[in-house]
Protein backbone atom coordinates (compact mmCIF):
# COMPACT_ATOMS: atom_id res chain seq x y z
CA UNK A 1 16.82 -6.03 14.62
CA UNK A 2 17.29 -2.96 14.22
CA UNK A 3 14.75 0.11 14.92
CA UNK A 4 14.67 1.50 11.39
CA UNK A 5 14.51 -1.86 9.85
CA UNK A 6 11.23 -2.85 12.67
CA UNK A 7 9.65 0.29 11.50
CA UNK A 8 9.80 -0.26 7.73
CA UNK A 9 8.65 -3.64 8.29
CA UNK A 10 5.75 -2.06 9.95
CA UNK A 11 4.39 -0.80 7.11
CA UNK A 12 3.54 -1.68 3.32
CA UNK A 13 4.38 1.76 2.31
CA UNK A 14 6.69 2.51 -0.24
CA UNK A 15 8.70 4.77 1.81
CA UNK A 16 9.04 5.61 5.43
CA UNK A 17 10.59 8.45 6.88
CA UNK A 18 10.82 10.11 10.09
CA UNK A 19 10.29 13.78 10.68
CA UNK A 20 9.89 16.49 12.87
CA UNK A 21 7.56 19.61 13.83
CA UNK A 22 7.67 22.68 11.79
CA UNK A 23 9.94 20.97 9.03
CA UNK A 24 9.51 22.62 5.31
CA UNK A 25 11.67 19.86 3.64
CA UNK A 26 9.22 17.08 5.47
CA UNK A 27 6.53 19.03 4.16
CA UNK A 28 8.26 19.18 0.81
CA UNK A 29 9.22 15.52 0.49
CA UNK A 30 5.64 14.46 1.26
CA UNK A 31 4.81 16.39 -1.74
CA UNK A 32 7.50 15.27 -3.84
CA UNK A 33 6.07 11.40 -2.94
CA UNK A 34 2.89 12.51 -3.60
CA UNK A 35 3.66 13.91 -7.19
CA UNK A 36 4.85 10.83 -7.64
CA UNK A 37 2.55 8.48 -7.00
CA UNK A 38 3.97 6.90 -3.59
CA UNK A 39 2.99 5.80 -0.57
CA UNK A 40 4.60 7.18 2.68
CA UNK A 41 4.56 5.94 6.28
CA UNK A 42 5.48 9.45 8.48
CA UNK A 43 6.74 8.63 12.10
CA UNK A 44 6.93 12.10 13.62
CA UNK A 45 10.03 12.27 16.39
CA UNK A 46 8.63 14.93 18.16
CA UNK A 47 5.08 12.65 18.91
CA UNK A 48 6.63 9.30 19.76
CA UNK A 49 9.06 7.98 22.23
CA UNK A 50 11.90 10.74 22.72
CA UNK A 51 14.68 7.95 22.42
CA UNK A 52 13.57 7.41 18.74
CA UNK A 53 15.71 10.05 17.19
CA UNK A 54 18.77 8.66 18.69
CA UNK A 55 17.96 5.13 17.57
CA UNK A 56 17.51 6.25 14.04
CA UNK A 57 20.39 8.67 14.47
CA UNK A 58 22.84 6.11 15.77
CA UNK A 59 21.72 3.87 12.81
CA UNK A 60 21.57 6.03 9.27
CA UNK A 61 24.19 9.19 10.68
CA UNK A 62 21.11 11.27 9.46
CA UNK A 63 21.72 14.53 12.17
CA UNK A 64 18.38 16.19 10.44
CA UNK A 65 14.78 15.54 9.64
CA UNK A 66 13.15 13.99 7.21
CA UNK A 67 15.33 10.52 7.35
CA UNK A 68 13.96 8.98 4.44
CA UNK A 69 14.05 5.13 4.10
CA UNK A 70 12.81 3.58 0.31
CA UNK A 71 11.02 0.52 1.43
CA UNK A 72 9.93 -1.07 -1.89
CA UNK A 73 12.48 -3.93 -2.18
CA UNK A 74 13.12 -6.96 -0.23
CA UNK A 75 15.28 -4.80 2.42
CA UNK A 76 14.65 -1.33 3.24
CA UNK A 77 17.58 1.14 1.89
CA UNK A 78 17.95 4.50 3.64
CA UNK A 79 18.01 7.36 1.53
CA UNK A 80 18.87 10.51 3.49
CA UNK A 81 16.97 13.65 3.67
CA UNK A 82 14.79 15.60 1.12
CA UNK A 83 17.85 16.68 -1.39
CA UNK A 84 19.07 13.05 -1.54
CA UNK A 85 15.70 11.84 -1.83
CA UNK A 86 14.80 14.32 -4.47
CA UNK A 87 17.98 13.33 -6.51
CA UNK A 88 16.85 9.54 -6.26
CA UNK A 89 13.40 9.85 -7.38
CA UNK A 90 14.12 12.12 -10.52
C-alpha cells in the first residue's frame, strides 16, 4: 500500500494534504477548506520522518507543497497543490 493511500486512510477527514514550513499557499488552502466547510488532515514534511516527501513525491509527481489529496470517496484522489485545488472546489 502505498504511503499516500496509508495516510488518507488514517484519517476521516475530507482532505489530507501534506505541507511544509513557511508555505503561504498551505496557509491559503487551509483557508480555502475552511471557507468551505471541510475537514483537513495536515501532515507537515518538515515535522515527520524526512523520507516522507520522497514517498509522496515518488507517488503524486507533486515537486511542491501543499500536495493535496480529496479523501471523501471510496479511494482517495490526489488533487495537486493550492491552484488545482482551488479550481476543483469552485
Amino acid at each position: 500500500m502505498s504511503r499516500v493511500v496509508s495516510d488518507a486512510q488514517s484519517t476521516d477527514a475530507d482532505f489530507l494534504y501534506y505541507s511544509g514550513n513557511f508555505c503561504p499557499y498551505c496557509t491559503a488552502v487551509k483557508r480555502l477548506f475552511d471557507s468551505k466547510g471541510l475537514t483537513y488532515l495536515e501532515i507537515n514534511f518538515d515535522n515527520e520522518d524526512p523520507d516522507l516527501r520522497y514517498q509522496v513525491v515518488s507517488e503524486t509527481g507533486h515537486r511542491t507543497v501543499p500536495v493535496v489529496i480529496d479523501n471523501r470517496g471510496e479511494n482517495p484522489i490526489f488533487i495537486g497543490g493550492f491552484d488545482e485545488t482551488s479550481k476543483y472546489l469552485s
